[in-house]
C-alpha atoms as a PDB file:
ATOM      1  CA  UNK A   1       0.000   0.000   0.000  1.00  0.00           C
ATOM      2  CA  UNK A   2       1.395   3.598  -1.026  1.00  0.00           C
ATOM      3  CA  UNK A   3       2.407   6.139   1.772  1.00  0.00           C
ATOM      4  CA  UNK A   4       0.522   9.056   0.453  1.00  0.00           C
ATOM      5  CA  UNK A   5      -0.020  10.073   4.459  1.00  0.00           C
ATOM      6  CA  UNK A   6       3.564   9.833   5.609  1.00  0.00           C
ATOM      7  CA  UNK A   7       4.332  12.437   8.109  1.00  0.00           C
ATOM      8  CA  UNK A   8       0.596  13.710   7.682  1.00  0.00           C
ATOM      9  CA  UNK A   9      -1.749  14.338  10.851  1.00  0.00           C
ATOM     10  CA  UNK A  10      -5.890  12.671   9.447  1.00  0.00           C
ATOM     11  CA  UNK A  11      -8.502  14.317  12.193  1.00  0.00           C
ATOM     12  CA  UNK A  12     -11.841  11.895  11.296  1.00  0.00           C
ATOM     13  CA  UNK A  13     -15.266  12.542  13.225  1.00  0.00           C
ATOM     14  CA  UNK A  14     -17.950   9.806  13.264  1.00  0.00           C
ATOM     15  CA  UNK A  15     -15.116   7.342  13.569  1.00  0.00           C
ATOM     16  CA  UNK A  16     -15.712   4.825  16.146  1.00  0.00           C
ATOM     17  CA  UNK A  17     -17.646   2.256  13.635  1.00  0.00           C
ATOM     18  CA  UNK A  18     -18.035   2.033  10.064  1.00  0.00           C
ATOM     19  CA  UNK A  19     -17.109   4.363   7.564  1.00  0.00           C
ATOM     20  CA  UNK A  20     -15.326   6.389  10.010  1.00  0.00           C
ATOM     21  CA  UNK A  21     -13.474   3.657  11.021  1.00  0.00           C
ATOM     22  CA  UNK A  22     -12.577   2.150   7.561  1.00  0.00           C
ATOM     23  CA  UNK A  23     -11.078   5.680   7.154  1.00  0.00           C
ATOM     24  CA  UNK A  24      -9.444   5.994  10.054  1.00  0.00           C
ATOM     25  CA  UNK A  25      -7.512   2.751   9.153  1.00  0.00           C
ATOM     26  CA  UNK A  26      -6.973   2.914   5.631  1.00  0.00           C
ATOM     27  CA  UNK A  27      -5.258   6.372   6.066  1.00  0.00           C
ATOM     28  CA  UNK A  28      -3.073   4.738   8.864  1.00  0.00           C
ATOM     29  CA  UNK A  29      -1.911   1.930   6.846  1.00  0.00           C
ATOM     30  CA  UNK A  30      -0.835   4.340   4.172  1.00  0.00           C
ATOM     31  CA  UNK A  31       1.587   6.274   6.512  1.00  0.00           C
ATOM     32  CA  UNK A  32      -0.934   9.021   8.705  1.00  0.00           C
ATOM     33  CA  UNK A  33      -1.148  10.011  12.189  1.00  0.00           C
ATOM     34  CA  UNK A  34      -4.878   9.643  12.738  1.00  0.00           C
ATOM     35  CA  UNK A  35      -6.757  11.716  15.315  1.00  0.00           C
ATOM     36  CA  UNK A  36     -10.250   9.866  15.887  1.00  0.00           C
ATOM     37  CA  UNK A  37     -13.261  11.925  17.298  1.00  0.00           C
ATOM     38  CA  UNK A  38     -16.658  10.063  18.355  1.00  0.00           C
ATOM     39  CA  UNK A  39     -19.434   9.612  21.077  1.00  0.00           C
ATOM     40  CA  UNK A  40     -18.378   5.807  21.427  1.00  0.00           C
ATOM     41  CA  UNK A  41     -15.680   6.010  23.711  1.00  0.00           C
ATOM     42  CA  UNK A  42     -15.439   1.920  24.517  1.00  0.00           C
ATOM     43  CA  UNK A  43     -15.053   1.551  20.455  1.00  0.00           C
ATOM     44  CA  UNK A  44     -13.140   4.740  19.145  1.00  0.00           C
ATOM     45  CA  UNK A  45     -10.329   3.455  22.025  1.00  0.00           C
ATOM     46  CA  UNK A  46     -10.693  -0.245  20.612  1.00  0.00           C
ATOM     47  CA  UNK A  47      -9.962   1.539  16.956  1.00  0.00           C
ATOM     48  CA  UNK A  48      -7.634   3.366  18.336  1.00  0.00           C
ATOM     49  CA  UNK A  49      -5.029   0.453  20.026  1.00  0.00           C
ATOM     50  CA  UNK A  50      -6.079  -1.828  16.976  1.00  0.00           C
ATOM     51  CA  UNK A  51      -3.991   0.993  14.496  1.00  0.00           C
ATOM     52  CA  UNK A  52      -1.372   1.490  16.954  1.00  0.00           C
ATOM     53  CA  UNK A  53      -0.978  -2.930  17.386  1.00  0.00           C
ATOM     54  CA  UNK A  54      -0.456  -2.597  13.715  1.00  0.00           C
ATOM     55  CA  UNK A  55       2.223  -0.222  13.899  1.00  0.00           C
ATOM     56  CA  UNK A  56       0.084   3.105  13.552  1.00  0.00           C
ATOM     57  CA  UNK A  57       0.044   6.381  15.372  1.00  0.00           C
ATOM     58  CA  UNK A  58      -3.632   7.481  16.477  1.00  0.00           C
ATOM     59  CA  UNK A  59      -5.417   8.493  19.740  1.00  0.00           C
ATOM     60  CA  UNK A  60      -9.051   8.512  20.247  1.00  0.00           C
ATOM     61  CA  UNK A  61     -10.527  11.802  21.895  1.00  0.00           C
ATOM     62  CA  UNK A  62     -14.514  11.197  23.119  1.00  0.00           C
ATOM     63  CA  UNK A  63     -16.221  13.725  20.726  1.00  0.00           C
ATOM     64  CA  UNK A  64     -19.849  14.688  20.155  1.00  0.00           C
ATOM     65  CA  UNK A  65     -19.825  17.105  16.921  1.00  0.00           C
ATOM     66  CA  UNK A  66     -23.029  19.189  18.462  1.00  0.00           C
ATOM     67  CA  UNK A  67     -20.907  20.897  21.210  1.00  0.00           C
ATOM     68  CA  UNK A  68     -18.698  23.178  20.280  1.00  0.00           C
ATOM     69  CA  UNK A  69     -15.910  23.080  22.666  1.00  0.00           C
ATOM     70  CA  UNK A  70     -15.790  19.085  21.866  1.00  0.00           C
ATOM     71  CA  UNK A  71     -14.725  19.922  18.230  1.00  0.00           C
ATOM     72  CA  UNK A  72     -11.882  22.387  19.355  1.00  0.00           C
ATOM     73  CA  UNK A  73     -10.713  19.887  21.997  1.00  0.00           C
ATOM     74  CA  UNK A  74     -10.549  17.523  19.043  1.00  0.00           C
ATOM     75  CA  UNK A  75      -8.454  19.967  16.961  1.00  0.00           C
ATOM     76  CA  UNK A  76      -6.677  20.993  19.585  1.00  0.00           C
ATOM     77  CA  UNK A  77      -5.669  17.146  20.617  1.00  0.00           C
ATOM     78  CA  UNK A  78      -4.226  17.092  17.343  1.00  0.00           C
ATOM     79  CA  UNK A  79      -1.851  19.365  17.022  1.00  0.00           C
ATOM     80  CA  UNK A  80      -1.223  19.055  20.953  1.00  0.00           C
ATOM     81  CA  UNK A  81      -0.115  15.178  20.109  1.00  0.00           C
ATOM     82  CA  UNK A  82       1.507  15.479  16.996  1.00  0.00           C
ATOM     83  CA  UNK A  83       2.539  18.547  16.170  1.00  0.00           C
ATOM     84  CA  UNK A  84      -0.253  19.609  12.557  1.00  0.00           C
ATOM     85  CA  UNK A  85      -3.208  18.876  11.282  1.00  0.00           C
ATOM     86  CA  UNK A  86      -3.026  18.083   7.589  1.00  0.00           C
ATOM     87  CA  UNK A  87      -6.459  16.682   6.503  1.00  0.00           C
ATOM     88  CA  UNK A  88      -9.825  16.119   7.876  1.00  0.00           C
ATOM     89  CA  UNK A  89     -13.039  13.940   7.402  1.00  0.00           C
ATOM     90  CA  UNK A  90     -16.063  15.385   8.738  1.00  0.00           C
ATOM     91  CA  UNK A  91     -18.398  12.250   8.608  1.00  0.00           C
ATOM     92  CA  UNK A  92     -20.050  12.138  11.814  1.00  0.00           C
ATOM     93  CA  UNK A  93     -24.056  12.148  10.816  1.00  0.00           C
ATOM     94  CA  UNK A  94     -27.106   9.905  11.738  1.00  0.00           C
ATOM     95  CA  UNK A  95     -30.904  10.181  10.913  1.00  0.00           C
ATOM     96  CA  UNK A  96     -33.179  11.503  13.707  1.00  0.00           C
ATOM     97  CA  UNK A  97     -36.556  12.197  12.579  1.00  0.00           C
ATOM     98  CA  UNK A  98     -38.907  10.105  10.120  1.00  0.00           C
ATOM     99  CA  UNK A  99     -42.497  10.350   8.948  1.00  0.00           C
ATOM    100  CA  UNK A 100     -43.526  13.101   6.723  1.00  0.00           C
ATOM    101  CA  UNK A 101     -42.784  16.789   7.666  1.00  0.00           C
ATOM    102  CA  UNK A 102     -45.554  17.481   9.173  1.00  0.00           C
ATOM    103  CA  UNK A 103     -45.300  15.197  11.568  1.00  0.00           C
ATOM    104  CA  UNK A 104     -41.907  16.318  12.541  1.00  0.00           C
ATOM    105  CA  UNK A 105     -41.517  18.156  15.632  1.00  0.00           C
ATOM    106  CA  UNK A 106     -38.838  21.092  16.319  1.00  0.00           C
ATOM    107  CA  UNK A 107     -36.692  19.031  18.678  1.00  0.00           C
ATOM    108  CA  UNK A 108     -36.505  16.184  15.823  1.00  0.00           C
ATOM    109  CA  UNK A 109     -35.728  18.971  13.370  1.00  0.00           C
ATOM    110  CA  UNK A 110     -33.411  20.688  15.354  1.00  0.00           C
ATOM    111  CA  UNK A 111     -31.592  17.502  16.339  1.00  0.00           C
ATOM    112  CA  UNK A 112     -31.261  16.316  12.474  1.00  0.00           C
ATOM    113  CA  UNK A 113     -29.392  19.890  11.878  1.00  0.00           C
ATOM    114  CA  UNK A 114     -27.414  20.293  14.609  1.00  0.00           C
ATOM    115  CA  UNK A 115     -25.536  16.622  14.273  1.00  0.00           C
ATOM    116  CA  UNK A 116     -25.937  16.851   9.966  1.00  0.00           C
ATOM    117  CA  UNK A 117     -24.972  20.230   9.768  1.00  0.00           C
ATOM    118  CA  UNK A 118     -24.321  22.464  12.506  1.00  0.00           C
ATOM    119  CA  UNK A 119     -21.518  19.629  13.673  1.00  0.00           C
ATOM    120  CA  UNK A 120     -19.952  20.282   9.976  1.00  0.00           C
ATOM    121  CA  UNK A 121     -19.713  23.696  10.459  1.00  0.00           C
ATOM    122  CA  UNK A 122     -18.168  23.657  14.079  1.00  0.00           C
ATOM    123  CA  UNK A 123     -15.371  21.249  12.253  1.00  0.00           C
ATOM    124  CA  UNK A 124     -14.655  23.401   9.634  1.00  0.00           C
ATOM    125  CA  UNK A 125     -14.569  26.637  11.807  1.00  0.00           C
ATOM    126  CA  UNK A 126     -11.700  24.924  13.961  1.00  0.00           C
ATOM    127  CA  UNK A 127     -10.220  22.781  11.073  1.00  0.00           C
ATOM    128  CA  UNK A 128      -9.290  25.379   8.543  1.00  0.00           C
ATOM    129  CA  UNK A 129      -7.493  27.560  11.037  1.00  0.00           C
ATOM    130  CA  UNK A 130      -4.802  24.306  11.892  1.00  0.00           C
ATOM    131  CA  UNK A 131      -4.765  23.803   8.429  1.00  0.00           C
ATOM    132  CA  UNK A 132      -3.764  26.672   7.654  1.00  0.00           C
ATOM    133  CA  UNK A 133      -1.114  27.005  10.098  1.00  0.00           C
ATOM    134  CA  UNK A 134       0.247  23.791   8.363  1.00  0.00           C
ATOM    135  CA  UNK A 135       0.705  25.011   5.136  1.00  0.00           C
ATOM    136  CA  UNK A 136      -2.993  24.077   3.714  1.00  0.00           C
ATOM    137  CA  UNK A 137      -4.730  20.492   3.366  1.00  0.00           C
ATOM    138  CA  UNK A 138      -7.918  18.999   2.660  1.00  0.00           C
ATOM    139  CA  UNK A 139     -11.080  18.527   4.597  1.00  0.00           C
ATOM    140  CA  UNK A 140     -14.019  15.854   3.504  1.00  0.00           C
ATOM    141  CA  UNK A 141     -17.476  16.206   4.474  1.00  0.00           C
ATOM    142  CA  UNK A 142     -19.822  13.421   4.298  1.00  0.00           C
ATOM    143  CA  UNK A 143     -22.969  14.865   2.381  1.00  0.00           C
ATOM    144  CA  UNK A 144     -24.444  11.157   1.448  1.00  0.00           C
ATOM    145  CA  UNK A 145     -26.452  11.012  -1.926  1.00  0.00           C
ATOM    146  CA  UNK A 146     -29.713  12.918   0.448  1.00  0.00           C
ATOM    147  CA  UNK A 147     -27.232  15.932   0.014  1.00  0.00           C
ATOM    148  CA  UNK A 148     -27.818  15.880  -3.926  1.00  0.00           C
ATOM    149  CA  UNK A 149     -31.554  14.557  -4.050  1.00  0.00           C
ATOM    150  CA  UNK A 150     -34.532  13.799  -1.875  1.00  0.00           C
ATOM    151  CA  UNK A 151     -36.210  11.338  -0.227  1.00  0.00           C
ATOM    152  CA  UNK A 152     -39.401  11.695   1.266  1.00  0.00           C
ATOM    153  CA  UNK A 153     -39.500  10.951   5.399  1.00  0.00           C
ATOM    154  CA  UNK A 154     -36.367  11.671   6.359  1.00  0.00           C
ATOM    155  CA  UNK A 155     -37.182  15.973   5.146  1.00  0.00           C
ATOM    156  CA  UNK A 156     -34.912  16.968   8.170  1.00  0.00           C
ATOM    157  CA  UNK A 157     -31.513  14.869   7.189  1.00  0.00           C
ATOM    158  CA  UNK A 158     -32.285  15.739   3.518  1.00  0.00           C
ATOM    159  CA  UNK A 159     -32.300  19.462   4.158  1.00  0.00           C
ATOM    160  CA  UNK A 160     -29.030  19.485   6.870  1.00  0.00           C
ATOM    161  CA  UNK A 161     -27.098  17.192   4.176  1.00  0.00           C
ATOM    162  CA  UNK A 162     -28.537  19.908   1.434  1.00  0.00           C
ATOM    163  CA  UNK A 163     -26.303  22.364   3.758  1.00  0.00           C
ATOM    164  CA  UNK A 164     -23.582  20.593   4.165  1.00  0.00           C
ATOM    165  CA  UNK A 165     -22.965  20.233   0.154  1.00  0.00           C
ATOM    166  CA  UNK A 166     -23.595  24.160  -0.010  1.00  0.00           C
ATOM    167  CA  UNK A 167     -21.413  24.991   2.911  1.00  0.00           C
ATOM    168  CA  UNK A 168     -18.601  23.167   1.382  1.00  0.00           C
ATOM    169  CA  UNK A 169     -18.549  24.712  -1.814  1.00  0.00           C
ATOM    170  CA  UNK A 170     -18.731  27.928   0.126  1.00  0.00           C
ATOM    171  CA  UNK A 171     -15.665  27.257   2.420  1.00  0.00           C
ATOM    172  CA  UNK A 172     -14.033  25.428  -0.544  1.00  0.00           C
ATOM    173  CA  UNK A 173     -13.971  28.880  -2.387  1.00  0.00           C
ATOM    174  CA  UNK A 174     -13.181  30.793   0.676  1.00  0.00           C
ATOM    175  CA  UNK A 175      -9.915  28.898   1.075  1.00  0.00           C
ATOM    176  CA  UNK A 176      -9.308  28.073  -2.573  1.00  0.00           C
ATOM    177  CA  UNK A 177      -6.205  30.120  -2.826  1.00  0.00           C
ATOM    178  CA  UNK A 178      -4.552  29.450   0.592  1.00  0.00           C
ATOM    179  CA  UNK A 179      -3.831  25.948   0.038  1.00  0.00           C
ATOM    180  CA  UNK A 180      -7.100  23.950   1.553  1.00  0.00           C
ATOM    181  CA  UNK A 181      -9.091  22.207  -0.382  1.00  0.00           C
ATOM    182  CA  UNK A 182     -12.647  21.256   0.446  1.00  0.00           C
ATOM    183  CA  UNK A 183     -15.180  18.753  -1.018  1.00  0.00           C
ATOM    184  CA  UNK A 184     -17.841  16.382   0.019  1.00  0.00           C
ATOM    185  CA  UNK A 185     -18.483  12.936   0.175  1.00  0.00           C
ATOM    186  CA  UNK A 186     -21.860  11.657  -1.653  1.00  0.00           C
ATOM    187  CA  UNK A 187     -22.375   8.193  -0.359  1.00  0.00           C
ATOM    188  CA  UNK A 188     -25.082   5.570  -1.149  1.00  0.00           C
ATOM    189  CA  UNK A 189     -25.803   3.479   0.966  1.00  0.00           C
ATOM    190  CA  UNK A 190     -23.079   1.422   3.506  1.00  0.00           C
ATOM    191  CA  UNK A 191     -22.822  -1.854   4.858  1.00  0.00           C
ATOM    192  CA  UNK A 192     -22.181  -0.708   8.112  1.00  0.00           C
ATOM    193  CA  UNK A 193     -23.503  -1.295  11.830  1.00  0.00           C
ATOM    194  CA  UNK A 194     -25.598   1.444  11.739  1.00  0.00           C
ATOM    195  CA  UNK A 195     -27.112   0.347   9.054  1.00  0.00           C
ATOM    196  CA  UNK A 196     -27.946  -3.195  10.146  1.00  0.00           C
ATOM    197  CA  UNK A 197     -29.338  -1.936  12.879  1.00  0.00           C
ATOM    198  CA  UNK A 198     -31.795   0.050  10.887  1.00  0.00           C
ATOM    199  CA  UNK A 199     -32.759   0.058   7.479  1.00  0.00           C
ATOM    200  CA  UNK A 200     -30.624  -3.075   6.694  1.00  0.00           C
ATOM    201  CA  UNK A 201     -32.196  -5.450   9.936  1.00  0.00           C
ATOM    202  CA  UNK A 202     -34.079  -7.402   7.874  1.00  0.00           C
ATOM    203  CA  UNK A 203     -33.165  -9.445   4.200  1.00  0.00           C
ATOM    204  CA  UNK A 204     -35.996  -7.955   2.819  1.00  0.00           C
ATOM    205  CA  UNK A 205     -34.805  -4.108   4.287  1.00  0.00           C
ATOM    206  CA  UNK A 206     -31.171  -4.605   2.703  1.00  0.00           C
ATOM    207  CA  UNK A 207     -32.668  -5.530  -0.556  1.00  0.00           C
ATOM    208  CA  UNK A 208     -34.959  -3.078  -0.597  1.00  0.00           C
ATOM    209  CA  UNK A 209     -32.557  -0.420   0.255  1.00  0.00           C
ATOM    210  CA  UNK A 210     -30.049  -2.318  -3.019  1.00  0.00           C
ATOM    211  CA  UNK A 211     -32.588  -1.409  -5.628  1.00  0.00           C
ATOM    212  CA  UNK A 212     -32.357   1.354  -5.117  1.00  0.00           C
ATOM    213  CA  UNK A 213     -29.022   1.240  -6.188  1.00  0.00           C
ATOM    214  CA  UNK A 214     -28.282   0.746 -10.534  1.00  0.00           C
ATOM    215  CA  UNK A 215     -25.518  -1.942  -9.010  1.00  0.00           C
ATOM    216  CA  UNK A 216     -28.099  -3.448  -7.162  1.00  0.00           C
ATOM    217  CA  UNK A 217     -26.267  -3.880  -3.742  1.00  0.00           C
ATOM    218  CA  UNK A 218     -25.192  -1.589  -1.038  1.00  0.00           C
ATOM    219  CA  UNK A 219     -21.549  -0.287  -0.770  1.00  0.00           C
ATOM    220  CA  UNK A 220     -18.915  -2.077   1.540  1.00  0.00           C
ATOM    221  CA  UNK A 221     -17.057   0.334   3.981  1.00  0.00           C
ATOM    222  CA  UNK A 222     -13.836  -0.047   2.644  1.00  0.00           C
ATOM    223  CA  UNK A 223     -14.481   0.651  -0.755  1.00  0.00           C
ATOM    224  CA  UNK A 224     -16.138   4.389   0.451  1.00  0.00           C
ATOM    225  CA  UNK A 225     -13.000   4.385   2.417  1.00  0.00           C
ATOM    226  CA  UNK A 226     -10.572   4.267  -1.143  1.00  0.00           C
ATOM    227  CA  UNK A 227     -12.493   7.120  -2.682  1.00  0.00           C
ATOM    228  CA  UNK A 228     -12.243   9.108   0.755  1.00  0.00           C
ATOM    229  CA  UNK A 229      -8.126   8.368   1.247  1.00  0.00           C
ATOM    230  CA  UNK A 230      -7.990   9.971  -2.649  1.00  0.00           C
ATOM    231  CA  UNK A 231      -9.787  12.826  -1.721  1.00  0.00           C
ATOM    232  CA  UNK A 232      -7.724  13.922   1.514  1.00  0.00           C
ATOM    233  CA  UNK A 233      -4.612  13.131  -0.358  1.00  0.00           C
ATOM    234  CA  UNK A 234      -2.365  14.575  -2.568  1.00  0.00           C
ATOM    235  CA  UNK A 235      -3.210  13.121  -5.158  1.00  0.00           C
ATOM    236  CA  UNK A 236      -7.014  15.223  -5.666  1.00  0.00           C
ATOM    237  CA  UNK A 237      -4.794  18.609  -5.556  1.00  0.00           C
ATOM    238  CA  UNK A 238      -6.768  19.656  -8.256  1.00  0.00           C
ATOM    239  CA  UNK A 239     -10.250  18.845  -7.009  1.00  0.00           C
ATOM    240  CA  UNK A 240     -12.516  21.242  -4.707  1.00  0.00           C
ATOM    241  CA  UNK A 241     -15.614  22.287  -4.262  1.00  0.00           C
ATOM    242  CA  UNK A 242     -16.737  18.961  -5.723  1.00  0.00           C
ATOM    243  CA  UNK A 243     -19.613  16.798  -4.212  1.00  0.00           C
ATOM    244  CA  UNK A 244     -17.774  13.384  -5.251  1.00  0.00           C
ATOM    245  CA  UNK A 245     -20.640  10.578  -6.305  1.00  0.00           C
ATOM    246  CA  UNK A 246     -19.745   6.999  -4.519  1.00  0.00           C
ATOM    247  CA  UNK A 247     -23.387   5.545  -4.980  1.00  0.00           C
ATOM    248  CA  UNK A 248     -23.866   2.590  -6.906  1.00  0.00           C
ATOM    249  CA  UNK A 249     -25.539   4.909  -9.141  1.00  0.00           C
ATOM    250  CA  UNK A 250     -28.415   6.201  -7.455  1.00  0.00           C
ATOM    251  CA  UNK A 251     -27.989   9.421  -8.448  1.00  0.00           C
ATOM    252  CA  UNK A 252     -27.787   9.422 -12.058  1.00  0.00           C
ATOM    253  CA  UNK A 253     -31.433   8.851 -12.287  1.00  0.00           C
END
């Protein structure tokens, strides 16, 4: 495996299960310090000593996205351990209110933004600062495909992940000529434990959920994790501002 992250510092949110996770080690095998941020504290330390076992540098630092101070600490933590922060994955994210919008109350609304979107925004308020300090980078945020169309139900997460396309091409322009580049992540859906514990619980859920899809199955974590290691590399130099389809398909139609 290449060593595009030697000597780089990888902040990831969301990362004490699935595609967090994937990230978190798939950047650490290719050479990066990783910095892992999540409400799980019992997993994200379990992640944590698995990447250092294999010979990988990472701490784990108990982070809810919704607070504020939380995502500084998390920053902070970074360059307090290792010295930079050279890229970031904002992918923390869940679904809190179904049923159709009218039935949605404020605190179900609220709580859909503030994780979705508000959490995004408190990332890249402390993230591009470090960055910057370091010379520039790249920052990820995890839209999903509900950031590019709709889906009726689920009006709340549809609208923050709306946002959180927007307010990367907004920071992505603000930063364009400083050296940080900034793009986001359109995902279908992941074979993940969140999602076997939802959607996917059932045979008849997960297929369901895969025809949606043109491939006609659901994406494995570590193949989300290839497309996310490209885009916080090097290698995308030239690409930001770009909501980045990894979706089986869904949508092109």
């Amino acid at each position: 495996m290449d060593n595009r992250f030697e000597s780089k510092v990888v902040l990831i949110t969301g990362a004490s299960s699935g595609v967090g996770a994937a990230v978190a080690r798939r950047v650490a095998a290719e050479g990066a310090a990783v910095v892992l941020g999540a409400r799980g504290k019992e997993a994200g330390d379990r992640i944590a000593a698995d990447i250092r076992a294999e010979g990988g540098r990472a701490i784990f630092v108990p982070t809810d996205v919704t607070v504020a101070e939380d995502v500084d600490r998390l920053t902070h933590a970074a360059i307090d351990e290792f010295g930079r922060l050279d890229a970031a994955f904002n992918n923390a994210g869940a679904v809190n209110s179904f049923g159709p919008v009218q039935d949605i109350d404020e605190a179900g609304w609220r709580a859909d933004l503030e994780l979705n979107l508000t959490g995004v925004y408190f990332g890249l308020r402390s993230q591009v600062p470090a960055l910057l300090a370091s010379g520039g980078g790249a920052i990820l945020n995890n839209a999903s495909n509900l950031g590019v169309v709709g889906m009726g139900s689920v009006a709340a997460y549809v609208a923050a992940k709306h946002g959180v396309v927007g307010l990367t091409r907004a920071v992505a322009l603000e930063t364009a000529t400083e050296g940080v580049r900034v793009n986001a992540l359109v995902s279908g859906a992941v074979d993940t434990p969140a999602f076997r514990a939802s959607m996917g619980a059932t045979p008849e859920g997960e297929a369901a959920i895969a025809a949606l899809h043109p491939l006609g199955r659901i994406a494995r974590a570590e193949e989300i994790a290839s497309l996310c290691a490209y885009l916080l590399s090097d290698e995308a130099s030239f690409v930001t501002g770009a909501a980045v389809a990894i979706d089986g398909g869904f949508t092109a139609r």
